[in-house]
Protein backbone atom coordinates (compact mmCIF):
# COMPACT_ATOMS: atom_id res chain seq x y z
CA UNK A 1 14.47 43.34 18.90
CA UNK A 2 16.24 40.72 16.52
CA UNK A 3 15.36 37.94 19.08
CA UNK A 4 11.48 38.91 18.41
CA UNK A 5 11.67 39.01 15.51
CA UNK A 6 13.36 35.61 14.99
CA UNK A 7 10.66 34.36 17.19
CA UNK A 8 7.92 35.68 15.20
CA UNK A 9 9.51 34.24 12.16
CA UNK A 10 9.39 30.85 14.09
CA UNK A 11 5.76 31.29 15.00
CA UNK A 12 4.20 32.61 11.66
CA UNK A 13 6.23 29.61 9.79
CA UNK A 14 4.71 27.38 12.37
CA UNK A 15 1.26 28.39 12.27
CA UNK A 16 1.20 28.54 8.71
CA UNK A 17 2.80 25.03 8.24
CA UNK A 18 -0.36 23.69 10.60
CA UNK A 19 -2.74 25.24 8.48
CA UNK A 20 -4.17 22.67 5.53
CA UNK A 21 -6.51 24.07 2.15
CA UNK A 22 -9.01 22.38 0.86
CA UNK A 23 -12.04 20.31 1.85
CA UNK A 24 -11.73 17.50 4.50
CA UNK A 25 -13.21 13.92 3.36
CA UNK A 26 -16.93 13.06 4.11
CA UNK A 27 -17.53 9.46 3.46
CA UNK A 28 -20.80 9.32 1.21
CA UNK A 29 -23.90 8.84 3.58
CA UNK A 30 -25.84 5.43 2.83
CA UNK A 31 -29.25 6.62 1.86
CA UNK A 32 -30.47 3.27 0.01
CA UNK A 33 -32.99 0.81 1.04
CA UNK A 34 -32.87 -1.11 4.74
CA UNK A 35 -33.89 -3.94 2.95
CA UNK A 36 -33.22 -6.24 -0.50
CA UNK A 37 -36.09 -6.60 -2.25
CA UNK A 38 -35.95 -10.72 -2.83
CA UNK A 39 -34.10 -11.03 0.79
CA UNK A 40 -36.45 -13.91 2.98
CA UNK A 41 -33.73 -13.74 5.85
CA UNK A 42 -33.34 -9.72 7.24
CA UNK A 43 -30.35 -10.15 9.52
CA UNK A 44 -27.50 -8.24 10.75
CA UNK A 45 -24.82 -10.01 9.99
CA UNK A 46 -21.72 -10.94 7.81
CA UNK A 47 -21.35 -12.94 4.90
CA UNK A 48 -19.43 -16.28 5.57
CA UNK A 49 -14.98 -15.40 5.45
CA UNK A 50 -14.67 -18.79 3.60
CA UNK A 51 -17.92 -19.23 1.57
CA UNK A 52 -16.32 -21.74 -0.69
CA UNK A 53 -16.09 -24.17 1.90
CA UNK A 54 -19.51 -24.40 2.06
CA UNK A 55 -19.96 -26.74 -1.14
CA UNK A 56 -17.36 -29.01 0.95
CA UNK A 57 -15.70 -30.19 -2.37
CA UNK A 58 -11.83 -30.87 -1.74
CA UNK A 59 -10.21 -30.42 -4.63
CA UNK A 60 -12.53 -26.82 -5.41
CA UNK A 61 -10.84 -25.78 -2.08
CA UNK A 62 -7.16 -26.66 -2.92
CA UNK A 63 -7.60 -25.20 -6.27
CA UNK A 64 -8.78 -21.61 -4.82
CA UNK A 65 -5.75 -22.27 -2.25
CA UNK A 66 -3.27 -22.05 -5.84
CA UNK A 67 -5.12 -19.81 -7.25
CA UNK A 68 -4.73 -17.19 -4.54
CA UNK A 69 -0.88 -17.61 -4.49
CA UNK A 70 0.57 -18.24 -7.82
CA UNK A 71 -2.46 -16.25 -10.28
CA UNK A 72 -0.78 -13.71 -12.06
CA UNK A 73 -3.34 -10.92 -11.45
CA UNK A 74 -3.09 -11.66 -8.02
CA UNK A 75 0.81 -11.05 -7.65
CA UNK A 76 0.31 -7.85 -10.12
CA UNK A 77 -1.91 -6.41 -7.70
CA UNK A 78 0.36 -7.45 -5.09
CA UNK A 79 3.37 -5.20 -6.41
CA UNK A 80 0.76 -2.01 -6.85
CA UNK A 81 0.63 -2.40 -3.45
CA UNK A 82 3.94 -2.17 -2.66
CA UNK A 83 4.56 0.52 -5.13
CA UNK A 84 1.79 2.60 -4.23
CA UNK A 85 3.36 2.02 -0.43
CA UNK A 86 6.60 2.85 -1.93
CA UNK A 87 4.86 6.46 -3.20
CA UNK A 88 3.57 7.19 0.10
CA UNK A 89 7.16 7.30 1.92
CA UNK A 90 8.05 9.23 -1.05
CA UNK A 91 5.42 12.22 -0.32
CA UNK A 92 6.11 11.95 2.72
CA UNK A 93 9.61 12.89 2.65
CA UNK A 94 8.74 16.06 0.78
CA UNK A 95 7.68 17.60 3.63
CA UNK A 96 11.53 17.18 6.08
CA UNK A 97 14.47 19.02 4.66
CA UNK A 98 17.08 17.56 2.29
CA UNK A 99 20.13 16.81 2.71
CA UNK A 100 23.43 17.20 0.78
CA UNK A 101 26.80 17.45 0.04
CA UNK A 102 29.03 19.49 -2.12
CA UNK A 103 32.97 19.38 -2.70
CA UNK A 104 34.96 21.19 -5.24
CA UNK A 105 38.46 22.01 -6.35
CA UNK A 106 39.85 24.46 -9.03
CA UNK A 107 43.12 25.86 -10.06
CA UNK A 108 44.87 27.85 -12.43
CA UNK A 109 45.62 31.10 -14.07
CA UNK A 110 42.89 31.54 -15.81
CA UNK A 111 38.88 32.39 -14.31
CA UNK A 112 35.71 34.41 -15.00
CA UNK A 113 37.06 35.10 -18.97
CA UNK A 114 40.36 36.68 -17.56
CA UNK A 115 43.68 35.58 -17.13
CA UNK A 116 45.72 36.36 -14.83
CA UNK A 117 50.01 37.13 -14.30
CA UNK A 118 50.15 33.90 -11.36
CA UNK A 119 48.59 30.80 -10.87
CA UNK A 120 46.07 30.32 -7.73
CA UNK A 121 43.58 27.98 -6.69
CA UNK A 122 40.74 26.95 -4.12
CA UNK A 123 38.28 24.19 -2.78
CA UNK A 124 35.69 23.56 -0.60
CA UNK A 125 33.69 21.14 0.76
CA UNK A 126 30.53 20.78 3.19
CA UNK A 127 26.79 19.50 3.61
CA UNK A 128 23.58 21.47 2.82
CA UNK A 129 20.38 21.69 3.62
CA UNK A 130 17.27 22.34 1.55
CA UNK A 131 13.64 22.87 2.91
CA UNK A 132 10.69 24.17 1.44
CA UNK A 133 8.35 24.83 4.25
CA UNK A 134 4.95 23.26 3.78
CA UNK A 135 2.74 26.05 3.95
CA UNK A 136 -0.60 25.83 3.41
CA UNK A 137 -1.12 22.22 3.76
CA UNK A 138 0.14 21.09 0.68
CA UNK A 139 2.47 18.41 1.54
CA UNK A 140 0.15 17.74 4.35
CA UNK A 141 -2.70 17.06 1.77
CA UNK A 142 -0.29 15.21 -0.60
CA UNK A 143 0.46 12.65 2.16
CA UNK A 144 -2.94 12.00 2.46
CA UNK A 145 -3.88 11.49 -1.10
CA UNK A 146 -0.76 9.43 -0.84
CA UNK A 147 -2.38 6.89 1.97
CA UNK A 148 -5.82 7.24 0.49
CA UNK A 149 -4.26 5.63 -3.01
CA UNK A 150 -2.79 3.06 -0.68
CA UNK A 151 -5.54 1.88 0.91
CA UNK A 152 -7.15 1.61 -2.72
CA UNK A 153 -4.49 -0.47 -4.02
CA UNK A 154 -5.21 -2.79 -1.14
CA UNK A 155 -8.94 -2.74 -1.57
CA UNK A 156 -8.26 -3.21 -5.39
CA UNK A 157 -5.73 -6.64 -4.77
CA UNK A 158 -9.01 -7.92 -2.83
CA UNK A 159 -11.58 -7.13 -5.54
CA UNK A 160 -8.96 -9.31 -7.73
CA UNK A 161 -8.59 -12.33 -5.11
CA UNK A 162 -12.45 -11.94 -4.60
CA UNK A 163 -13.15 -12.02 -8.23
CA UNK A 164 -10.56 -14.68 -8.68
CA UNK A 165 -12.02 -16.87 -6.01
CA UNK A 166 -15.26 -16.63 -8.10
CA UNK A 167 -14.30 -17.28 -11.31
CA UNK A 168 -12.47 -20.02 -9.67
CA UNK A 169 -15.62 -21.97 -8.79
CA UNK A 170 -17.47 -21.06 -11.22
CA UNK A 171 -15.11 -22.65 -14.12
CA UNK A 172 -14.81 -25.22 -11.90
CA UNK A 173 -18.62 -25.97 -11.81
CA UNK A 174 -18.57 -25.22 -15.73
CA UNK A 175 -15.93 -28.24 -16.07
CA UNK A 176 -18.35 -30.57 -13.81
CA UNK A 177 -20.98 -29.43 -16.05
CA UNK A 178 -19.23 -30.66 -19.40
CA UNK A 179 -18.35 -33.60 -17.75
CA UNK A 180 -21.70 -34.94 -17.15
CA UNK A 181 -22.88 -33.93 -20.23
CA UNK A 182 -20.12 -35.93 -22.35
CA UNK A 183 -21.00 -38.79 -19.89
CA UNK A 184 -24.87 -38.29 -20.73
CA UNK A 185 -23.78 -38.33 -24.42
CA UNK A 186 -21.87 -41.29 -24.38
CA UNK A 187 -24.43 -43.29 -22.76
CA UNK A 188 -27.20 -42.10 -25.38
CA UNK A 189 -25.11 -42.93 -28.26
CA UNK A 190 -24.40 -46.57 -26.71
CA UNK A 191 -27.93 -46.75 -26.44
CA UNK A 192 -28.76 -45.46 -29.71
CA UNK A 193 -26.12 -47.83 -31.35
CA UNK A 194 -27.91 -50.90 -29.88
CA UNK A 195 -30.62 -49.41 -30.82
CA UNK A 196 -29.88 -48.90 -34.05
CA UNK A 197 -28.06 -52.26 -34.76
CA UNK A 198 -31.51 -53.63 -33.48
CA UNK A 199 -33.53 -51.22 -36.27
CA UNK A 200 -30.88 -52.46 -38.82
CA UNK A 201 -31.44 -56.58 -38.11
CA UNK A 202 -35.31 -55.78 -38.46
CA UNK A 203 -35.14 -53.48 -41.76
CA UNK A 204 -32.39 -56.39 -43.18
CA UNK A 205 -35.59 -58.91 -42.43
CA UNK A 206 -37.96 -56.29 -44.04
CA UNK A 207 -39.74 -55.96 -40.89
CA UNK A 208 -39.29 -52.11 -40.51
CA UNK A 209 -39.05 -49.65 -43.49
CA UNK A 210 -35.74 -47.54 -44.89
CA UNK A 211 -36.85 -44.21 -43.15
CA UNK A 212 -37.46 -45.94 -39.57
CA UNK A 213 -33.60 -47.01 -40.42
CA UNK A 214 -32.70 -43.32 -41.50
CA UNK A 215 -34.05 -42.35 -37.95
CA UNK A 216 -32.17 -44.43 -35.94
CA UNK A 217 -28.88 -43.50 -38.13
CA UNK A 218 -29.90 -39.89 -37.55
CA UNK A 219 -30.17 -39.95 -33.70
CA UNK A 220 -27.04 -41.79 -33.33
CA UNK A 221 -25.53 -39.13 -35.21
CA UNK A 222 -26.81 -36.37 -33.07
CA UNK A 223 -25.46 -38.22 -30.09
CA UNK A 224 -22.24 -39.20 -31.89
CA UNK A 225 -21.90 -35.37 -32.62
CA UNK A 226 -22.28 -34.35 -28.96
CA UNK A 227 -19.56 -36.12 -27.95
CA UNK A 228 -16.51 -34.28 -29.37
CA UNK A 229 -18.68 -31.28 -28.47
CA UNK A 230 -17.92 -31.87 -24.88
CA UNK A 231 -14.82 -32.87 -25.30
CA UNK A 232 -13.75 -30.08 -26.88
CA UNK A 233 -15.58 -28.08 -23.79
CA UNK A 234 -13.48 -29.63 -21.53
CA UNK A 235 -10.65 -28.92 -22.91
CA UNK A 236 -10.95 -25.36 -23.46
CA UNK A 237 -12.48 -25.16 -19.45
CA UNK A 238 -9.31 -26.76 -18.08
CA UNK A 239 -7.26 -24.83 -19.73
CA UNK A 240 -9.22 -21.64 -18.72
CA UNK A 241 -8.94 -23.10 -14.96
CA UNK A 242 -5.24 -23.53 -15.50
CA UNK A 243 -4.71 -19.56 -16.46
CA UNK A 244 -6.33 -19.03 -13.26
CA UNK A 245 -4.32 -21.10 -11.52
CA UNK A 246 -1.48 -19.38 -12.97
CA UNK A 247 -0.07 -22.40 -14.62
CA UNK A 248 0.07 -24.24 -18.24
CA UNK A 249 -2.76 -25.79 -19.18
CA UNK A 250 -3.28 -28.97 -17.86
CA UNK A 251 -5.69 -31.37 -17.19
CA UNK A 252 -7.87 -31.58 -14.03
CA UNK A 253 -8.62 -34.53 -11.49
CA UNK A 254 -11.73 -33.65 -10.09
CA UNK A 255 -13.28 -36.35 -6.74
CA UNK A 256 -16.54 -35.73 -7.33
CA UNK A 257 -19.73 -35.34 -10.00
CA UNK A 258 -21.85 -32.12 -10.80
CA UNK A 259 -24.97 -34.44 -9.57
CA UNK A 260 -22.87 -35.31 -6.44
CA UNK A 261 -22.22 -31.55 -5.33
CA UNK A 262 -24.09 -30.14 -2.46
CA UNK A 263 -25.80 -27.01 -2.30
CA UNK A 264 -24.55 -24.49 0.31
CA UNK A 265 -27.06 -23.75 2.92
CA UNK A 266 -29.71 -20.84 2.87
CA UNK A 267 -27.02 -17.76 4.33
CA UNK A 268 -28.26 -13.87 5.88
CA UNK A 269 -27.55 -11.44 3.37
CA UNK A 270 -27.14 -8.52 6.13
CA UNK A 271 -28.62 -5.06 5.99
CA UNK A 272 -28.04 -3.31 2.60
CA UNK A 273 -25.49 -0.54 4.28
CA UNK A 274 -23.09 -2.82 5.24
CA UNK A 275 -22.71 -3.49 1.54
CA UNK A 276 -20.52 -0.67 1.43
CA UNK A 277 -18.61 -1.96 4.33
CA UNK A 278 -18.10 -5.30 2.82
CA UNK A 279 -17.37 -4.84 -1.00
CA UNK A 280 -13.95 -4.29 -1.58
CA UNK A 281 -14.76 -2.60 -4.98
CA UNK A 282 -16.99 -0.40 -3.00
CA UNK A 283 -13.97 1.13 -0.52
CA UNK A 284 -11.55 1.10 -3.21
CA UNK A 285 -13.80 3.55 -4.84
CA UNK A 286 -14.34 5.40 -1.80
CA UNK A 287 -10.54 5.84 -0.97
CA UNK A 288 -10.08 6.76 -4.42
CA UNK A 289 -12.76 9.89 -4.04
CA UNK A 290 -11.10 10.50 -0.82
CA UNK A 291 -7.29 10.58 -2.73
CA UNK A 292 -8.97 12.67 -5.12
CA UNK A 293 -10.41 14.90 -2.67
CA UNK A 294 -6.89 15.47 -0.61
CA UNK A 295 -5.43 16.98 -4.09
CA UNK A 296 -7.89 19.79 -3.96
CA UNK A 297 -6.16 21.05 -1.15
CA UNK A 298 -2.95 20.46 -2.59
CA UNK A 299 -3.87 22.86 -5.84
CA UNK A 300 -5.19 25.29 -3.62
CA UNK A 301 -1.97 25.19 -1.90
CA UNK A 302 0.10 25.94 -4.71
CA UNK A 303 -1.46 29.24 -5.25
CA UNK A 304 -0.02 31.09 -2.46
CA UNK A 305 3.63 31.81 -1.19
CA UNK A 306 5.77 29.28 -0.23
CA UNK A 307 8.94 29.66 1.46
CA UNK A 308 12.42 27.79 1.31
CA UNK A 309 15.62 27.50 3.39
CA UNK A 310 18.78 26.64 2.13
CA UNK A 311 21.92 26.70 3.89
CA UNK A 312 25.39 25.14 4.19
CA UNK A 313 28.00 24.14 6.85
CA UNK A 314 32.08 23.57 5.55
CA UNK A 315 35.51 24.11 4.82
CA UNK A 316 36.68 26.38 2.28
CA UNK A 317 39.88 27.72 1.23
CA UNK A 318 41.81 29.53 -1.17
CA UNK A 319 45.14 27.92 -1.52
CA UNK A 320 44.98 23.96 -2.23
CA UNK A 321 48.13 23.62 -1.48
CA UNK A 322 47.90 25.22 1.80
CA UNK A 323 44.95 23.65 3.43
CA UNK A 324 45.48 25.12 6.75
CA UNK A 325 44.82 28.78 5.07
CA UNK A 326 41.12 27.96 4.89
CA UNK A 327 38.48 28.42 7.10
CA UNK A 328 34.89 27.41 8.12
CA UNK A 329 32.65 28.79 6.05
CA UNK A 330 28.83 28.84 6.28
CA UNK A 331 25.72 30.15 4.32
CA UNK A 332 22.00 30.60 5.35
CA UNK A 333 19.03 32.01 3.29
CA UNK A 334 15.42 31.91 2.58
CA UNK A 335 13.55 32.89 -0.13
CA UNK A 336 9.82 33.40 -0.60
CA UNK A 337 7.96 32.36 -3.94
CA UNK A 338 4.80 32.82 -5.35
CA UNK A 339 2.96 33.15 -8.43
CA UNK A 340 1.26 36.92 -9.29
CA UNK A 341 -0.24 36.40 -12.20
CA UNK A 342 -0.32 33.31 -14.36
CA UNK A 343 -3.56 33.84 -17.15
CA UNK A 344 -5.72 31.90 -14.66
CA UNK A 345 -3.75 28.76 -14.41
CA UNK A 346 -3.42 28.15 -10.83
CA UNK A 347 -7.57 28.83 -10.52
CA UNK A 348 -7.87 26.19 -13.48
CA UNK A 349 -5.86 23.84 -11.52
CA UNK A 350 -8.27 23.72 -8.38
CA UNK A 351 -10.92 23.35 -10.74
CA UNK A 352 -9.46 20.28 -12.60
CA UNK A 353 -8.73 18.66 -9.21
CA UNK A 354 -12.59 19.57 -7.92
CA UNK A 355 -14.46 18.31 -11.48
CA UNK A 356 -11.76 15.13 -11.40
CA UNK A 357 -13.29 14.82 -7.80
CA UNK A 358 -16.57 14.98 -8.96
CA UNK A 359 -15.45 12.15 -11.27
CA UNK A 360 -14.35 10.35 -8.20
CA UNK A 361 -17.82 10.74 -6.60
CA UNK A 362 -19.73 9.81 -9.07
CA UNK A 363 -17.80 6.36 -9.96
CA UNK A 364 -18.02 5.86 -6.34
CA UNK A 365 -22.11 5.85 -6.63
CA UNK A 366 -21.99 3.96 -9.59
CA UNK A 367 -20.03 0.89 -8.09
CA UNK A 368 -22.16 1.09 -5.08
CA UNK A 369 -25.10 0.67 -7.59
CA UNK A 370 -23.86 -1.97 -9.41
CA UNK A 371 -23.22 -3.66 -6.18
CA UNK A 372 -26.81 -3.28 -5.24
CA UNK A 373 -27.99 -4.92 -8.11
CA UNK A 374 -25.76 -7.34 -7.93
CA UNK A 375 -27.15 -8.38 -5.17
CA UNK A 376 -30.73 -8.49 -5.82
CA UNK A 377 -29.92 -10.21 -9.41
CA UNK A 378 -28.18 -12.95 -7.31
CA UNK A 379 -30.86 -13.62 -5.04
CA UNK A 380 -33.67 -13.56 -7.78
CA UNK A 381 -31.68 -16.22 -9.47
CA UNK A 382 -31.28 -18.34 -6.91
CA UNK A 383 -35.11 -18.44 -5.70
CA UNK A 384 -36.31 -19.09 -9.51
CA UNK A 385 -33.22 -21.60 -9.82
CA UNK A 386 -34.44 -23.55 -7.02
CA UNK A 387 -38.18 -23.88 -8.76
CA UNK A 388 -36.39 -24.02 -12.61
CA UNK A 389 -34.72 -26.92 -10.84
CA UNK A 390 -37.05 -28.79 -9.16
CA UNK A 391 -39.19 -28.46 -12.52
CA UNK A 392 -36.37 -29.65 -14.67
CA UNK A 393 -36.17 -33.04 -12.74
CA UNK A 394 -39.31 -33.83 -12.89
CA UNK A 395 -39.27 -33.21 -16.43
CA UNK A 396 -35.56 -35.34 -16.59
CA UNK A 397 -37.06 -38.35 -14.86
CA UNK A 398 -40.46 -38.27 -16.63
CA UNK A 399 -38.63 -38.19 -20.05
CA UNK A 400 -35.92 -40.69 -19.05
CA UNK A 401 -39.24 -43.02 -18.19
CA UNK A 402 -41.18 -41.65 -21.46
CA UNK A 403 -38.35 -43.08 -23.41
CA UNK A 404 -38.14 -46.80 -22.10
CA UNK A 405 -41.55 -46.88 -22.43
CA UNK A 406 -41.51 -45.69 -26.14
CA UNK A 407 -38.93 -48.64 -26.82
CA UNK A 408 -41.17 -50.94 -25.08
CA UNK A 409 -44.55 -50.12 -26.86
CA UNK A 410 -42.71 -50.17 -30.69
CA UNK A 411 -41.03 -53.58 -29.36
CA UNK A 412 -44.54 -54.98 -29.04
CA UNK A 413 -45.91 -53.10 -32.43
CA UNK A 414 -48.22 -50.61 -30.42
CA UNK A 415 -46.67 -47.12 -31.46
CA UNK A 416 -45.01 -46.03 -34.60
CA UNK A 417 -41.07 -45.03 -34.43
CA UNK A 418 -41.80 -41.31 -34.73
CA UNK A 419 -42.86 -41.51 -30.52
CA UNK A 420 -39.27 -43.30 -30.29
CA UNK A 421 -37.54 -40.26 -31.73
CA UNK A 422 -39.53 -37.94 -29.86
CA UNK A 423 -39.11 -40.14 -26.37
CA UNK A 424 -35.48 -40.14 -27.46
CA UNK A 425 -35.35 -36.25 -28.02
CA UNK A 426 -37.09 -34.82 -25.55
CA UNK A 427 -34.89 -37.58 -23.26
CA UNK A 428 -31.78 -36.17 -24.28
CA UNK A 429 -32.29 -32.78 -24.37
CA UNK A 430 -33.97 -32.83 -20.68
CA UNK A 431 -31.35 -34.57 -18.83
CA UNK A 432 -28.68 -32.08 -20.53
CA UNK A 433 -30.70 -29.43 -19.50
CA UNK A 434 -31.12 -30.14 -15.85
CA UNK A 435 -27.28 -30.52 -15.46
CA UNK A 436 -27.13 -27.01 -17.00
CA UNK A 437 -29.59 -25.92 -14.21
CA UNK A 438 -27.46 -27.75 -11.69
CA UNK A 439 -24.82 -25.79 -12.44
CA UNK A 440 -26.61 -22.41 -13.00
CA UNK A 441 -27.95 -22.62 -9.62
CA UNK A 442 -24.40 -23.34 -8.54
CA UNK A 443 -23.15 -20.02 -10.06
CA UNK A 444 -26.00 -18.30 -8.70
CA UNK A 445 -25.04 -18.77 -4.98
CA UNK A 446 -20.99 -18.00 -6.23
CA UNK A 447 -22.70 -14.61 -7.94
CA UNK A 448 -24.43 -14.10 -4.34
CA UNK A 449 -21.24 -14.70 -2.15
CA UNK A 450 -19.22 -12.68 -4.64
CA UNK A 451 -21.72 -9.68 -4.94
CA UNK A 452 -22.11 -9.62 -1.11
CA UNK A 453 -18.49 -9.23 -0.80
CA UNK A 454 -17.23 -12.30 1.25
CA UNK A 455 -14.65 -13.98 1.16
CA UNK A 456 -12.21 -11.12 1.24
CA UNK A 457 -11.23 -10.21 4.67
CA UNK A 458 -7.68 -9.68 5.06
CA UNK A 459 -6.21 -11.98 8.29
CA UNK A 460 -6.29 -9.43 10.71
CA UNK A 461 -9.97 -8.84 9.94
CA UNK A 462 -10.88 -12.65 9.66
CA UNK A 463 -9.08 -13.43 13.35
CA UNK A 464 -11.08 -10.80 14.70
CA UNK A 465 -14.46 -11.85 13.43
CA UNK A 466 -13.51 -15.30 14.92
CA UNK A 467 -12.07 -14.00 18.14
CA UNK A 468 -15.90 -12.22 18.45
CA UNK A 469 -18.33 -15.03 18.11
């Protein structure tokens, strides 16, 4: 009869120990579009692992190289990982036994308030076990909250390197973008000084009058103003590229121009579900809802019994001084605990880990949103870029050309100075405004490699994409 029962003790403790509380995880169903709404290429496929080798600029591909190993955010996210790995052999061990040790050694006449006529004494020493069976599911359901929260940390270091990479480039682009602007300001104040000196020999001959002088002065002090302008931008844009970098600030060498830069080619943007698949934002959201999820089981767990074993294995004796007087000595017990009635608290429990999962959902939605429009911002901005830019030029060479001929027509007395000024305006300000295009278009294909999640995939992932075409 005592064997049965020990057996049935065995089976209900192991059939309770398989059984787990709570919901199981259901990865959100895509329900969006099958298309985006500015896509011209509707192909299954992947974005490109290494998009920034596209633009085929050197030095922007060593400087993403640093940027990945020695930027600070990138090694902070690096040691969540390791922690949040370091927390997920910690749950687990919840769920063995514990092991110990205990040793002790008294002596005297005196014990338990009394004292006594002789002096005795006693030690012991052994190991001991501790084990609170996991009923219920709870550690079960800890363990996997545990590895979902691990598999977010890892998501989350790639949403940093893939947000890194981007700001990467695009700062780099912004520095190209200064630098041909300071360059177009330079060369419009040497060409307004001659200009000027010219406008100065004529009004010192009384040929011109004062306020065609005051003109020239004026537009070689716009020009003259632009200059430190620039400088000052490109200053404050390497040292923004060297925080990235994870260094000091420093200046940058740089092999080519913003002019010089090529455009990457036209790329498949892929069906809008795989967004989900691709965006590392996106899945660190979604193993955060699913970490969130597991502790719903774990609260539920906590509201019914659970039962522990403790026991002990040693040497004990009475007499110190005669150590062969003692004996082995052993312990065994278990104990079941439970809460009866608490006000409501364990119910309130579940339902803070259900609403906090509802959190979970919801900021799961809203990234995959914002990810959506991400995308279709992106590719809205690059179609109108390419047309803003292609206007822009035409405008830039046609006001480059307006100018000279402005120059040439007050040289031979046929137009008044005002059309200089204006030629020299409207020259200016378009050939600083198509290098801003340049490098908005630039941006906008960085915005569409970034929102489309490349870029990110870790080796493992990137060999076997390879090792499949």
């Amino acid at each position: 009869m005592k064997k049965i029962f020990i057996f049935l003790s065995f089976s209900a403790i192991i059939y309770f120990s398989g059984c787990t509380l709570g919901p199981d995880f259901q990865r959100p169903e895509y329900q969006g579009p099958e298309a985006y709404r500015f896509d011209t290429i509707t192909t299954d496929t992947i974005v490109n692992l290494r998009w920034w080798e596209l633009f085929n600029d050197t030095t922007l591909k060593n400087l993403i190289e640093i940027a990945l190993k020695e930027n600070k955010d990138v090694l902070i996210a690096a040691s969540r990982i390791e922690a949040a790995r370091a927390n997920l052999g910690y749950t687990k061990a919840d769920q063995w036994p514990s092991f110990g040790y205990s040793a002790n050694a008294m002596g005297g006449n005196f014990g338990g308030g009394q004292l006594f006529n002789s002096n005795s004494s006693s030690g012991s020493a052994y190991p001991e076990m501790n084990w609170e069976i996991g009923f219920w599911g709870k550690y079960r359901r800890l363990n996997e909250s545990a590895r979902a929260e691990l598999l977010a940390s890892e998501y989350g270091m790639r949403t940093v390197q893939m947000s890194l990479i981007s700001a990467v480039a695009s700062t780099y682009f912004t520095l190209l973008e200064n630098r041909a602007k300071l360059e177009i300001s330079k060369a419009t104040l040497a060409s307004r000084d001659s200009g000027l000196q010219i406008i100065q020999a004529r009004y010192d001959f009384g040929i011109v009058p004062e306020i065609d002088l005051n003109h020239a002065q004026i537009q070689k002090a716009i020009s003259a103003s632009a200059v430190p302008v620039y400088e000052r931008a490109i200053a404050l844009t390497e040292s923004s590229l060297s925080l990235l970098l994870g260094r000091m600030p420093a200046g940058m060498i740089t092999n080519t121009t913003l002019i010089e830069q090529e455009l990457p080619p036209e790329i498949p943007e892929g069906l809008p579900s795989q967004l989900l698949l691709r965006r590392p934002d996106v899945r660190q959201a979604e193993a955060s809802y699913a970490a969130q999820n597991a502790r719903i089981g774990a609260a539920q767990a906590m509201r019914w019994p659970s039962l522990n074993i403790t026991g002990l294995l040693g040497y004990a004796t009475n007499d110190l001084m005669n150590l062969t007087a003692g004996g082995l000595a052993w312990s065994a017990a278990g104990s079941i605990t439970g809460p009866i009635f608490e006000f409501g608290k364990n119910k309130r429990r579940v339902e803070i880990e259900k609403y906090n999962t509802e959190v979970a959902l919801r900021e799961y939605e809203s990234v995959s949103l914002q990810a959506f429009k991400e995308v279709e911002d992106a590719l809205i901005s690059i179609k109108t870029l390419n047309d803003e830019l292609a206007a822009q030029k035409m405008r830039n060479d046609a006001a480059i050309n307006a100018e000279f001929l402005s120059s040439a027509r007050y040289d031979k007395g046929q137009t008044s100075y005002l059309e200089v000024l204006e030629s020299q305006r409207q020259s200016f300000e378009a050939q600083l405004k198509y290098t801003q295009t340049q490098r908005e278009l630039l941006d906008a294909h960085i915005s569409l490699y970034k929102s489309l999640g490349g870029g990110w995939l870790s080796p493992e992932e990137e060999q076997a994409f390879l090792d499949a075409q």
